[in-house]
Protein backbone atom coordinates (compact mmCIF):
# COMPACT_ATOMS: atom_id res chain seq x y z
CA UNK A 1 173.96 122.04 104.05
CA UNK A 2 176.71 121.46 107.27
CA UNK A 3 175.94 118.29 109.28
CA UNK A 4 175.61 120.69 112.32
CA UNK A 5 172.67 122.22 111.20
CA UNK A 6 170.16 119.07 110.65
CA UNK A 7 167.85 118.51 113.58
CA UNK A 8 167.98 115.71 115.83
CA UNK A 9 165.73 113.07 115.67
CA UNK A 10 163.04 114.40 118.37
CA UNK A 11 162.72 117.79 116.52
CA UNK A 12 162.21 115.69 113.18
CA UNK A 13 159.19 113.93 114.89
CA UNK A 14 157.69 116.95 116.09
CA UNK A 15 157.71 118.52 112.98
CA UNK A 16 155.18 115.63 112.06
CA UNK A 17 152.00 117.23 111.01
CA UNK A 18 149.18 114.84 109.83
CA UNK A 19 146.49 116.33 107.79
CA UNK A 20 142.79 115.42 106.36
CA UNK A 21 144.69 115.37 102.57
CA UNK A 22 147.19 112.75 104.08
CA UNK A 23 144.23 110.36 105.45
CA UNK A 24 142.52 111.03 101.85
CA UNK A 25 145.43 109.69 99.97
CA UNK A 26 146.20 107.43 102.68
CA UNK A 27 142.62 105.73 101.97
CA UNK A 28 142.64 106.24 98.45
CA UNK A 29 145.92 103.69 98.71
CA UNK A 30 143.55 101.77 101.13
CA UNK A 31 140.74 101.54 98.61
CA UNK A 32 141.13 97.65 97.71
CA UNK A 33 140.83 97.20 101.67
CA UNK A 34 137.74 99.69 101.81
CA UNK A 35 136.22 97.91 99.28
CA UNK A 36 136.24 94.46 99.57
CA UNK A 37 135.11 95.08 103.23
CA UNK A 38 132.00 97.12 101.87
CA UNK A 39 131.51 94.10 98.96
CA UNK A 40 131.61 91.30 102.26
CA UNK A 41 129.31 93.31 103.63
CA UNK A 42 127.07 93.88 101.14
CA UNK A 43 126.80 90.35 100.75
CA UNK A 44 126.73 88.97 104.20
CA UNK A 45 123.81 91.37 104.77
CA UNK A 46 121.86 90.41 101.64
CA UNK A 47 122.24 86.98 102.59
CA UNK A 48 120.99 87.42 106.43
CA UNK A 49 117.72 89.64 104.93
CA UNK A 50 116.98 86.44 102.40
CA UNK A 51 117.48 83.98 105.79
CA UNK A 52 115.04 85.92 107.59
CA UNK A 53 111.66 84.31 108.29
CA UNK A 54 109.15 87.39 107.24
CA UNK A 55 106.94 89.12 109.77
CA UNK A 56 103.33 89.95 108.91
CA UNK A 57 101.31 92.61 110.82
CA UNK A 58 97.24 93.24 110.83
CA UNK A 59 95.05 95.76 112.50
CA UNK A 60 91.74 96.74 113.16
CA UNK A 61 90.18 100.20 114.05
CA UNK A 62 87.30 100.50 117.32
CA UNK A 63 85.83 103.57 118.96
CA UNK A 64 86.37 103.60 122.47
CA UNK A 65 83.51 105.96 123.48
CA UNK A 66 79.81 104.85 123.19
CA UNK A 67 77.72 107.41 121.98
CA UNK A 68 74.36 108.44 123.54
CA UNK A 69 71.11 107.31 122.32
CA UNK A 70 69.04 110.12 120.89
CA UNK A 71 66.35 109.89 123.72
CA UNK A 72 68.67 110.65 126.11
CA UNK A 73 70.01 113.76 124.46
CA UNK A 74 67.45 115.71 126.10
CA UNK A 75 67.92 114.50 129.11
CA UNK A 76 69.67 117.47 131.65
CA UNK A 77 72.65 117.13 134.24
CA UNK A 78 73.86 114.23 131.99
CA UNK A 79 77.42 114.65 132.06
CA UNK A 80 78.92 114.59 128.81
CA UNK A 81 79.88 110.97 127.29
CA UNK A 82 81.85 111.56 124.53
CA UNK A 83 85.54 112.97 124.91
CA UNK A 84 87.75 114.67 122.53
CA UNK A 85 90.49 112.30 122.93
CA UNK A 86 91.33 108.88 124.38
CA UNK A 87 92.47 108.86 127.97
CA UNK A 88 95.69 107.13 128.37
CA UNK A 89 94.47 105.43 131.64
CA UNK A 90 91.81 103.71 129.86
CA UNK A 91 94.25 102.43 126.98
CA UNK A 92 96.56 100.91 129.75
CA UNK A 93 92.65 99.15 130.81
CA UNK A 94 92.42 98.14 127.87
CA UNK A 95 96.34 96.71 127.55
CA UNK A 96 96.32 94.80 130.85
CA UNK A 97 96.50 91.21 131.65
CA UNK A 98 92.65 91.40 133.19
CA UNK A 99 91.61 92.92 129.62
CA UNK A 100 94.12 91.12 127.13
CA UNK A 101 95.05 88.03 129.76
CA UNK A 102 92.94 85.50 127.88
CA UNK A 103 94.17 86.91 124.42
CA UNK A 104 97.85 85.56 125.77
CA UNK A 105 96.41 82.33 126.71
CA UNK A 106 94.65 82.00 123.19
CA UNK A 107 98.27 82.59 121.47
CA UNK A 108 99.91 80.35 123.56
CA UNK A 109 97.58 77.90 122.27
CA UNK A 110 97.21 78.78 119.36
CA UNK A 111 100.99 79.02 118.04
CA UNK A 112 103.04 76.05 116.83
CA UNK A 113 106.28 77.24 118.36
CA UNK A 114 106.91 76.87 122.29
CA UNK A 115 105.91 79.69 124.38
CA UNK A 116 106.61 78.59 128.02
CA UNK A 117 109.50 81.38 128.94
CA UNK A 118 107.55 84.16 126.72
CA UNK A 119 106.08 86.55 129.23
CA UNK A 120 103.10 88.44 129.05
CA UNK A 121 105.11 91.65 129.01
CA UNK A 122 107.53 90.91 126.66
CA UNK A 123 104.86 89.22 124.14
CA UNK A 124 102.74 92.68 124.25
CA UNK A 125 105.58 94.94 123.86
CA UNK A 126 106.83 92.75 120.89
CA UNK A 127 103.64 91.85 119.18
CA UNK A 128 100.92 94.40 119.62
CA UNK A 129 101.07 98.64 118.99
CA UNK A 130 98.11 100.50 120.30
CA UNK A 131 97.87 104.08 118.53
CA UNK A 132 95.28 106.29 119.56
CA UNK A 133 94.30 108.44 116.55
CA UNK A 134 94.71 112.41 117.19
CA UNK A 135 91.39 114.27 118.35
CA UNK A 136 89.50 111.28 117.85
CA UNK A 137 87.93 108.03 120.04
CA UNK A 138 89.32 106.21 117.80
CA UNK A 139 92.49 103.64 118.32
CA UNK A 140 94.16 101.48 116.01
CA UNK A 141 95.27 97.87 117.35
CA UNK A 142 98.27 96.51 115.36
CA UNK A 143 99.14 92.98 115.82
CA UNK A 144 102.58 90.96 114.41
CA UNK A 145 103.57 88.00 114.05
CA UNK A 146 105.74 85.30 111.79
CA UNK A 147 102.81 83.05 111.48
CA UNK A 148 100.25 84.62 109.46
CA UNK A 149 97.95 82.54 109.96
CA UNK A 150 97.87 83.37 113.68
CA UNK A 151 97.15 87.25 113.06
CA UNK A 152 93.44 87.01 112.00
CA UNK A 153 92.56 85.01 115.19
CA UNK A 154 93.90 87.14 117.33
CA UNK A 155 92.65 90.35 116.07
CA UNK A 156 89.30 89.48 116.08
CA UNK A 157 89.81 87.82 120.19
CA UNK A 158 91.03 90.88 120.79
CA UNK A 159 88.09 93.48 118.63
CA UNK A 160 85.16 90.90 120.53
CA UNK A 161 87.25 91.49 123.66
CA UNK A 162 86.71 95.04 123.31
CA UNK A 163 84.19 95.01 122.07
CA UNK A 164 82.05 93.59 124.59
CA UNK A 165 84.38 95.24 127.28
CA UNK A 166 82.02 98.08 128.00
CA UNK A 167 79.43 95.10 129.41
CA UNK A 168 81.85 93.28 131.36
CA UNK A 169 84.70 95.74 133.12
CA UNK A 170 83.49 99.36 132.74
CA UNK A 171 80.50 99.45 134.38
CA UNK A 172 81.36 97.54 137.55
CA UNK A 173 82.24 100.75 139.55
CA UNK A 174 78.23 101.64 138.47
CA UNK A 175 76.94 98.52 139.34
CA UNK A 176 78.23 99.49 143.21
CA UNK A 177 77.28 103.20 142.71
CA UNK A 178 73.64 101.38 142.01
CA UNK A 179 73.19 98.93 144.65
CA UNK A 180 74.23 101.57 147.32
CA UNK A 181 71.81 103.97 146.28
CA UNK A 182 69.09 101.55 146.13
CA UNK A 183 69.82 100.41 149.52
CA UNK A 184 70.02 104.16 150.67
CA UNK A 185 66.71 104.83 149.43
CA UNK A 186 64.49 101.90 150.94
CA UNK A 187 65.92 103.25 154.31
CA UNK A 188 65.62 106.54 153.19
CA UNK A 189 61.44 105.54 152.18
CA UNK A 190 61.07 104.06 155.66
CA UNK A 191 62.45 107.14 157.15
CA UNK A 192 60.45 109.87 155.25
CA UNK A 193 57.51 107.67 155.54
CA UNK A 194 57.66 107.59 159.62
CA UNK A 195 58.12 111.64 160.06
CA UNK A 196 55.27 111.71 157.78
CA UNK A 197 53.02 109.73 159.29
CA UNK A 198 53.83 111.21 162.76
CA UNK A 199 53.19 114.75 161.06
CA UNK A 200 50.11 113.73 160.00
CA UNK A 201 48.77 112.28 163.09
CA UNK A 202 50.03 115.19 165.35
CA UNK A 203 47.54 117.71 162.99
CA UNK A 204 44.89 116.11 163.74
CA UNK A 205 44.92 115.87 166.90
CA UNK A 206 45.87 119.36 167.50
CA UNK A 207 43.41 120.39 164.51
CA UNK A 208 46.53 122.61 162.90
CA UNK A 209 48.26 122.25 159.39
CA UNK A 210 46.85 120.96 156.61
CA UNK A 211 43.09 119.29 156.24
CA UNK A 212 45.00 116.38 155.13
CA UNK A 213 47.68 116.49 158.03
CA UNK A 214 50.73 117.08 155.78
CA UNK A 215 52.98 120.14 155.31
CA UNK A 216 52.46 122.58 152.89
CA UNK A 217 53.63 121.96 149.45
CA UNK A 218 56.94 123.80 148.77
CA UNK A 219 60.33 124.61 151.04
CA UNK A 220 59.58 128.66 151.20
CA UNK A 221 56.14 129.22 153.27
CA UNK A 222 54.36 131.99 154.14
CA UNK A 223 54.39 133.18 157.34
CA UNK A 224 51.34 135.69 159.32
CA UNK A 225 52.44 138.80 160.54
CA UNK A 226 53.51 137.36 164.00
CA UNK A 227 56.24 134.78 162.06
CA UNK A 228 53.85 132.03 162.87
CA UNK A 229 53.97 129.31 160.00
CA UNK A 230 50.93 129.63 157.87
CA UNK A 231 48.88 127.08 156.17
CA UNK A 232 45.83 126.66 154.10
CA UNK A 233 43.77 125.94 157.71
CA UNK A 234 45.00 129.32 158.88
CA UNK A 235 44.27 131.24 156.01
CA UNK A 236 41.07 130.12 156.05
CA UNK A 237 40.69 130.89 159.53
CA UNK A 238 42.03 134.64 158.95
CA UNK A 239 39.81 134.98 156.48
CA UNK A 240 36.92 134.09 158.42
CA UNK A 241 38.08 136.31 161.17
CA UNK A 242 38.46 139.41 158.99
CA UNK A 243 34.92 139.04 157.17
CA UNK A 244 33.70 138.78 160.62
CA UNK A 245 35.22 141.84 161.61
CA UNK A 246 34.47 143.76 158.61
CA UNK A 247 30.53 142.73 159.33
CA UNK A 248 30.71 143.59 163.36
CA UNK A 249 31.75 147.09 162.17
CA UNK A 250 29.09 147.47 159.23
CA UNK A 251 26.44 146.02 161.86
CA UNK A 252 27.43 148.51 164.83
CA UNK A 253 26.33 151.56 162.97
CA UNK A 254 22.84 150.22 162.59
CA UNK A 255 22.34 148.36 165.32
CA UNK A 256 22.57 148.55 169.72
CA UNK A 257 25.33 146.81 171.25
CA UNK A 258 22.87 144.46 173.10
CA UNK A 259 21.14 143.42 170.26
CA UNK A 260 21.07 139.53 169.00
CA UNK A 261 22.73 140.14 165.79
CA UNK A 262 26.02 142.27 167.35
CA UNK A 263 25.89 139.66 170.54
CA UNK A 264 26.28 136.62 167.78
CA UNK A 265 29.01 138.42 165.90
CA UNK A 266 30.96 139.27 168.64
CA UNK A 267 30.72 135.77 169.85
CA UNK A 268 31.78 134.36 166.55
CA UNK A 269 34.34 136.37 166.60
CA UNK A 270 35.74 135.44 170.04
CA UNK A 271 35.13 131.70 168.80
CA UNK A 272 37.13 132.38 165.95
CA UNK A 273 40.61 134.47 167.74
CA UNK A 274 40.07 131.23 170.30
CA UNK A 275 40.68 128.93 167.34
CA UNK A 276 43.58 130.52 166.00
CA UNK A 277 45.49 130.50 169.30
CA UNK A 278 47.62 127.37 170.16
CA UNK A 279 50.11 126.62 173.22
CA UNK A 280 53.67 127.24 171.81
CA UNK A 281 54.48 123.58 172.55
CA UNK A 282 52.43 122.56 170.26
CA UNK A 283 53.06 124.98 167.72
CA UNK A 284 56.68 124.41 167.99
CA UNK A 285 56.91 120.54 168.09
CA UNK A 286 54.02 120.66 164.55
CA UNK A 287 57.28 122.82 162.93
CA UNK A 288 59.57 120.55 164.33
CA UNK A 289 58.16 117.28 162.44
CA UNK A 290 56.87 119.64 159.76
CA UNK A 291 61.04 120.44 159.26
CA UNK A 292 61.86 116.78 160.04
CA UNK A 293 59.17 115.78 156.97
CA UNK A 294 60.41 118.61 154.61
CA UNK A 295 64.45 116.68 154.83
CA UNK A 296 63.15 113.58 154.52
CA UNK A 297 61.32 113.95 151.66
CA UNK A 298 64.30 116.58 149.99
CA UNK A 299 66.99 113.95 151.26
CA UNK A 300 64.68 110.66 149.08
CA UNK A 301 63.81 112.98 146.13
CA UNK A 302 67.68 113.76 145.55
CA UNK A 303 68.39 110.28 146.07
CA UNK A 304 66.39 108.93 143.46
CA UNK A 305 67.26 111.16 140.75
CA UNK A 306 70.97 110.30 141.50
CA UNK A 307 69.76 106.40 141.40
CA UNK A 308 67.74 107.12 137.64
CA UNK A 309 71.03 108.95 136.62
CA UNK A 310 73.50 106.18 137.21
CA UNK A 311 71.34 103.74 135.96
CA UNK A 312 71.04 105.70 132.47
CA UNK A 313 74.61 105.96 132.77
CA UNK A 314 75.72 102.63 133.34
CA UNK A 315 72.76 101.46 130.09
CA UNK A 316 74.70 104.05 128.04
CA UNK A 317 77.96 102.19 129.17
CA UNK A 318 76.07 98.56 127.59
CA UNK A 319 76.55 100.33 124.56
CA UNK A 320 79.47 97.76 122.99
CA UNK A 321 82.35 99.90 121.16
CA UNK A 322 81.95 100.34 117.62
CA UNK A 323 84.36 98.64 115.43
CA UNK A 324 84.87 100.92 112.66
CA UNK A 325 87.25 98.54 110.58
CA UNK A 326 87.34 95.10 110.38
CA UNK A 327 91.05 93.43 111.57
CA UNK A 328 92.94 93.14 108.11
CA UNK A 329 96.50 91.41 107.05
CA UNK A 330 98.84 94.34 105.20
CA UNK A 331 99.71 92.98 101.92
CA UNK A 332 103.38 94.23 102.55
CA UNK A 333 105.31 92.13 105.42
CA UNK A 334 106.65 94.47 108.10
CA UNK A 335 110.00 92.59 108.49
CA UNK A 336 112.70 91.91 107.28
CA UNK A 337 113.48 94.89 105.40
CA UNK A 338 115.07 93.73 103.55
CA UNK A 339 116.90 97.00 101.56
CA UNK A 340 116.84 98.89 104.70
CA UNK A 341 119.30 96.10 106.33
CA UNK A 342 121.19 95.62 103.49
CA UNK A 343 121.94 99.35 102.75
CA UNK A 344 122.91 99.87 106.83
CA UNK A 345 124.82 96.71 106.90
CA UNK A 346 126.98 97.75 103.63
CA UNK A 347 127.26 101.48 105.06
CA UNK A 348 128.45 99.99 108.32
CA UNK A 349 130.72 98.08 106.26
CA UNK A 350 132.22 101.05 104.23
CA UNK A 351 132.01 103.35 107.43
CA UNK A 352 133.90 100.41 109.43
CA UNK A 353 136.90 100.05 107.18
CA UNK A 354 136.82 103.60 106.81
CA UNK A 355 137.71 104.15 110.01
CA UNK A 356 139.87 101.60 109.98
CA UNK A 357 141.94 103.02 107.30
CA UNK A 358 142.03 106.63 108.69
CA UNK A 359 143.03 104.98 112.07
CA UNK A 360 146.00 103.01 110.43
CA UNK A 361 146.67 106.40 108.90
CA UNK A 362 147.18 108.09 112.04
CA UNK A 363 149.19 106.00 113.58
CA UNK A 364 151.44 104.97 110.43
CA UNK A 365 154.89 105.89 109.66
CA UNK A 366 154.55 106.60 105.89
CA UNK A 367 154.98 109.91 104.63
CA UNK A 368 151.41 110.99 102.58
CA UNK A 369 152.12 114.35 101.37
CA UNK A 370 155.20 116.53 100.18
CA UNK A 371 154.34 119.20 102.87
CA UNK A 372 155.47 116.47 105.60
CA UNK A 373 158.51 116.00 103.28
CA UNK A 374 159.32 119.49 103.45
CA UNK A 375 159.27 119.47 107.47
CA UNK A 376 161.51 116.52 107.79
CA UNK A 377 164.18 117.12 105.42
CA UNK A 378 166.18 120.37 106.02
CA UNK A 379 168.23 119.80 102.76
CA UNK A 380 167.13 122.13 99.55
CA UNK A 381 164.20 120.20 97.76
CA UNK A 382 164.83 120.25 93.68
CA UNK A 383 162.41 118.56 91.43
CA UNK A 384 159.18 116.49 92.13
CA UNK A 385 159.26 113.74 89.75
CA UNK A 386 156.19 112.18 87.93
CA UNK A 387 156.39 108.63 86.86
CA UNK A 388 154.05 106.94 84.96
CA UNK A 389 152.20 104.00 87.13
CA UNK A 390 151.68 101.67 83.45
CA UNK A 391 155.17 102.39 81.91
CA UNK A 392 157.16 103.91 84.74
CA UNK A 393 159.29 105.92 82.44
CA UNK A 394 159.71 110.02 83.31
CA UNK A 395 158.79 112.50 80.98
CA UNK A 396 161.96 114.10 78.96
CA UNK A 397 160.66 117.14 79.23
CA UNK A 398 161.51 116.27 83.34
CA UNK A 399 165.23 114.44 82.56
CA UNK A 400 166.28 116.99 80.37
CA UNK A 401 165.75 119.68 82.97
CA UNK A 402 167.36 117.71 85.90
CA UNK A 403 170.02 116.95 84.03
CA UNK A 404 171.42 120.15 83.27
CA UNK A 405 170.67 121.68 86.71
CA UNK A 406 172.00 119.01 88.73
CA UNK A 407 174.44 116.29 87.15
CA UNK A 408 176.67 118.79 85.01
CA UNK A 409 179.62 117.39 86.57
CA UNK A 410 181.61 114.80 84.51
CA UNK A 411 184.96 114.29 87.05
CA UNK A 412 182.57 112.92 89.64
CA UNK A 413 180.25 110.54 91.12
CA UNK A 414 176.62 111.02 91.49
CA UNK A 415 174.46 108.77 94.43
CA UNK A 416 171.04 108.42 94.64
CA UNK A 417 170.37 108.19 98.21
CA UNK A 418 167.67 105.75 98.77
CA UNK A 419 166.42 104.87 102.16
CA UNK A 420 163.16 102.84 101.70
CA UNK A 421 162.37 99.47 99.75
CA UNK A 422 162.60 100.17 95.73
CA UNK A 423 159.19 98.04 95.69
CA UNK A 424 157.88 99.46 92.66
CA UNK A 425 161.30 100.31 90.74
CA UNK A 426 160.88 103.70 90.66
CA UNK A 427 164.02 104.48 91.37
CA UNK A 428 166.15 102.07 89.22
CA UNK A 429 163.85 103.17 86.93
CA UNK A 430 164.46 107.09 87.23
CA UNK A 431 168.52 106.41 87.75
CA UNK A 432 167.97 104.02 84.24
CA UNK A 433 166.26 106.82 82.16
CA UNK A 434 168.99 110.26 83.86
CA UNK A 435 171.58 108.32 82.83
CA UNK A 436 170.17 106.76 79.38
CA UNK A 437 169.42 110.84 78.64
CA UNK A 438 172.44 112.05 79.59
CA UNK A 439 174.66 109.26 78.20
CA UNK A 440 176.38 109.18 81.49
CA UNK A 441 177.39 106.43 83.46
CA UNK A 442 178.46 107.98 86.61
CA UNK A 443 175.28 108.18 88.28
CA UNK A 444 174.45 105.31 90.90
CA UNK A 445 171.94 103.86 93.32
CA UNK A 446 173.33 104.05 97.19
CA UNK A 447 171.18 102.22 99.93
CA UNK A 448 174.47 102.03 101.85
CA UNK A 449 175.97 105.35 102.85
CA UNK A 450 178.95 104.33 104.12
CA UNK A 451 180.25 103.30 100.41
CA UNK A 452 180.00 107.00 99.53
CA UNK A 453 182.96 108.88 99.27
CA UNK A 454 183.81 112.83 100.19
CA UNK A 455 184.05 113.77 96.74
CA UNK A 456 180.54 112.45 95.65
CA UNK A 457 177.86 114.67 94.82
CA UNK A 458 174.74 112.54 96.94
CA UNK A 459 171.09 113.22 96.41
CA UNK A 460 168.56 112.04 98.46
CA UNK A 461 165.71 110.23 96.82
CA UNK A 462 161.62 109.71 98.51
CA UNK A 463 158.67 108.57 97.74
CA UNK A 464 155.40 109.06 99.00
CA UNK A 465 153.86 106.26 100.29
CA UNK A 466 157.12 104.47 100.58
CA UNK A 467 159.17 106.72 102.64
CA UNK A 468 158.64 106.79 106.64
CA UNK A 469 158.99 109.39 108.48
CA UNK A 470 161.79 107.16 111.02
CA UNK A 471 163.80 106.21 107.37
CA UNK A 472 164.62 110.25 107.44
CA UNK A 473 165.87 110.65 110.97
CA UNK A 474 167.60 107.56 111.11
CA UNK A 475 169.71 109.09 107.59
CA UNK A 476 170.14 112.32 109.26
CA UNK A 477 172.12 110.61 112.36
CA UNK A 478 173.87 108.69 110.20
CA UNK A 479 174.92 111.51 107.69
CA UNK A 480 175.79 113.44 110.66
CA UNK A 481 178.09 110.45 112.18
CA UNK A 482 179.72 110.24 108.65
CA UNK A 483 180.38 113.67 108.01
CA UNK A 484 178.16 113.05 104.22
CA UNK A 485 176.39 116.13 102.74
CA UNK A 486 173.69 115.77 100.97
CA UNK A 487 173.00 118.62 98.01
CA UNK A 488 169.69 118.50 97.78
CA UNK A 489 166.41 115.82 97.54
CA UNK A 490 163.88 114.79 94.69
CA UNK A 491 160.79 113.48 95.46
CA UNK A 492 158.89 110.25 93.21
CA UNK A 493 155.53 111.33 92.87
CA UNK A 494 153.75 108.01 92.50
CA UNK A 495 150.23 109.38 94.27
C-alpha cells in the first residue's frame, strides 16, 4: 500500500470502537486483580461478622381489645367493643413516652453501658418493632438488644405496662364523660323535681288533672272533642255527664217536667257541665307546667341512661388486655448475619474490581480484539498466529504455510516490524521458529524503522494485549515520513 493512502492519526483514533468482547478479555487478563480483591474481601468481611458483638431479640403477643362480659351482651345501644383491626392511633398510644416513658427509664437503669446521649426516639426506633397482626387485635412487641439478659426485663415492663394500660390511660376521657353527667343529673333532679311539685300543687287547687296532681302517664294524650287536654278526672267527669244525660232522657218519657226526679237530674246535670268548665288561664298555665314537667322528666330519664351506659363502658374498659403469649428470647440471634454480610461484602468486592477493570478498559490504550486491529491498520492483514502460552513455539502446520506465501524471496531482506515491548518473547520466538523452518537467515526483528532499507520486504507484527492503539498511528507517521511500505501485518494471538 502507497504512503499517501494511510490515514492520519485523528482518523486512526476515530476508527476506535470498544466493544463488550474487548472488556471480557480485557478482565479475563484482569482476573488476578478481580480476584484477589474478591479473596480481601471475603476475608475482611468474615472477619468483621466474627468481631461483631451478637444481637438477641424477644417478643411477646397481647390483645389490644377487651372483650365484653357475657352479661352485657344483651345489653342494647351498646356500641360495639371489639374491632376488626388495630387502629394505628392507638398503637402510636401505646408507643409514646407517656405509655413507654418509664420503660426508657427502666433500660437506662438497667443496662451496663452508658446511655446519657441515647434519646428516647432513637432507642425505640432501634430497639423495639410493633407489628399489628392482619384482621386481628392482636400485636406483636419485638424487643432487641446486645445484652440478653436485658430483653426479658423489659418485655415483661412493657406486657404489665399494657397490660394494666386499659385501667390507667384509656378510660380517663370516661372518667370526665362520668362526672359531668352525674353533675348534670343532680341539677337536672332538682329541676324536674320543682316543675313537679308546682304541677302538683296547682291541681289541687284548681281541682283539674290527675287525683294525685301529676300529668298523665305517657308523651301522646288524649284530647276531648274541643282539643282540651284530657285526663283520668275528666273522663270521669264525661262519663258522669253522659249517664246523666242518657237517664234525663229515659226519665222524661215517664215522667212531668216539674217533677222531683227530672228537677234533680237536671240539676245534677247543670252541677256536672259547671264542673267541667274552667277559665282558660287556668287551663292554659296547668298545660304549661304539665309541658314544663313532661321535659324535665324526658330531659333526666335520657340523662341517666347515658350516665349507666358510660359507666358500663368505662367497667368494660377495666378489662386489662389479654396477653396471649408470654415475652420469649428467639433461640437464633438477629444480628450479625453473619453469611448475609459476608456474601454482600465479597459481591461488593467482586462487583468493585469489576468495575474497576471494565473502567481501566475503557479508558486504556491496548488493543483487545482483532476487529480493532482491522480498523487501525489499512495494510492487507495475512495470518493470525497462535502461540502456545507453556512452550511458545507455533504450530508447523502455521510456519510452513507462512513461509511459502510470504518469505519466498531469497535476494532480500525480511523485517519484522515490531512496535510494542517483546515482554513475553513472542516475537523472537515466532522470527526463531520462520527462520529455523525455512533454513533462512534473512529474516530479522526491526523496532527501529529507520535501519530498514528500500529494498526490504517489512511486515508489521501485533499483539493483542500488547499493542496500543497510539503504537499504530505513531508507525503510520513515521512510515509515511520515511517513504517505508509495509506488505502486509500478522497478528500474535496470545488471548
Amino acid at each position: 500500500m502507497k504512503n499517501e493512502d494511510l490515514l492520519d492519526k485523528d482518523n486512526i483514533l476515530e476508527q476506535k470502537d470498544f466493544n463488550f468482547s474487548e472488556i471480557y478479555k480485557f478482565s479475563k487478563l484482569n482476573s488476578k486483580f478481580i480476584f484477589i480483591i474478591t479473596t480481601l474481601s471475603f476475608i475482611l468481611s468474615a472477619i468483621h461478622s466474627l468481631l461483631v458483638k451478637p444481637t438477641w431479640q424477644g417478643e411477646f403477643q397481647i390483645v389490644l381489645e377487651a372483650t365484653a362480659p357475657p352479661f352485657l351482651n344483651s345489653l342494647e345501644n351498646l356500641r360495639a367493643l371489639e374491632q376488626t383491626s388495630i387502629n394505628k392511633t392507638e398503637i402510636e398510644i401505646l408507643k409514646s413516652p407517656s405509655v413507654m416513658g418509664e420503660v426508657f427509664n427502666f433500660y437506662k437503669n438497667l443496662s451496663s453501658k452508658k446511655n446519657e446521649d441515647l434519646s428516647y426516639k432513637l432507642w425505640l426506633q432501634s430497639r423495639f418493632s410493633f407489628s399489628p397482626i392482619k384482621k386481628t387485635n392482636v400485636l406483636s412487641v419485638k424487643y432487641q438488644d446486645q445484652e440478653i439478659s436485658n430483653i426479658l426485663p423489659i418485655l415483661n415492663y412493657v406486657s404489665t405496662k399494657y397490660q394494666n394500660y386499659p385501667n390507667n390511660e384509656r378510660n380517663k376521657s370516661l372518667t370526665n364523660v362520668i362526672d359531668y353527667l352525674k353533675v348534670q343529673v343532680a341539677n337536672k333532679s332538682l329541676e324536674s323535681e320543682k316543675s313537679l311539685l308546682k304541677l302538683q300543687k296547682f291541681s289541687f287547687e284548681n281541682s283539674i288533672g290527675e287525683f294525685d296532681g301529676m300529668f298523665p302517664a305517657g308523651i301522646d294524650q288524649k284530647r276531648t272533642k274541643t282539643g282540651d287536654l284530657m285526663t283520668s278526672r275528666y273522663s270521669n267527669q264525661f262519663a258522669k255527664l253522659e249517664q246523666a244525660e242518657s237517664e234525663l232522657l229515659n226519665k222524661s218519657v215517664y215522667f212531668k217536667e216539674n217533677s222531683p226526679e227530672i228537677i234533680f237530674l237536671k240539676k245534677r246535670i247543670k252541677q256536672l257541665k259547671k264542673s267541667l268548665k274552667r277559665p282558660k288561664e287556668i287551663l292554659i298555665e296547668y298545660r304549661t307546667l304539665s309541658r314544663k314537667a313532661q321535659r324535665d322528666e324526658f330531659v333526666l330519664g335520657n340523662l341517666e341512661n347515658q350516665l349507666a351506659q358510660k359507666e358500663i363502658e368505662r367497667e368494660l374498659k377495666k378489662i386489662p388486655y389479654k396477653l396471649i403469649t408470654k415475652p420469649t428470647i428467639d433461640d437464633i440471634r438477629v444480628a450479625p448475619r453473619r453469611k448475609q454480610i459476608v456474601l454482600f461484602w465479597t459481591s461488593f468486592g467482586f462487583i468493585g474490581s469489576l468495575l474497576i477493570t471494565l473502567w481501566r478498559a475503557s479508558t486504556s490504550d491496548l488493543i483487545l480484539s482483532k476487529s480493532t486491529f482491522d480498523k487501525l491498520i489499512p495494510f492487507n492483514f495475512l495470518k493470525k498466529i497462535k502461540i502456545n502460552k507453556k512452550t511458545k513455539n507455533v504450530d508447523s502446520y502455521f510456519l510452513d504455510i507462512i513461509g511459502k506465501n510470504c518469505f519466498q524471496e531469497k535476494n532480500k531482506s525480511y523485517n519484522l516490524v515490531v512496535i510494542d515491548g517483546d515482554n513475553n518473547n513472542y516475537y523472537s520466538q515466532f522470527c526463531s521458529q520462520i527462520s529455523s523452518s525455512l533454513d533462512k537467515e534473512n529474516i530479522f526483528i526491526k523496532n527501529d524503522i529507520s535501519k530498514i532499507t528500500n529494498n526490504d520486504i517489512n511486515y508489521l507484527m501485533v499483539s493483542s494485549f500488547s499493542t496500543k492503539a497510539s503504537q499504530i498511528t505513531d508507525l503510520l507517521e513515521d512510515l509515511k515520513l520515511l517513504n517505508i511500505e509495509i506488505s502486509g501485518w500478522f497478528l500474535i494471538d496470545n488471548e
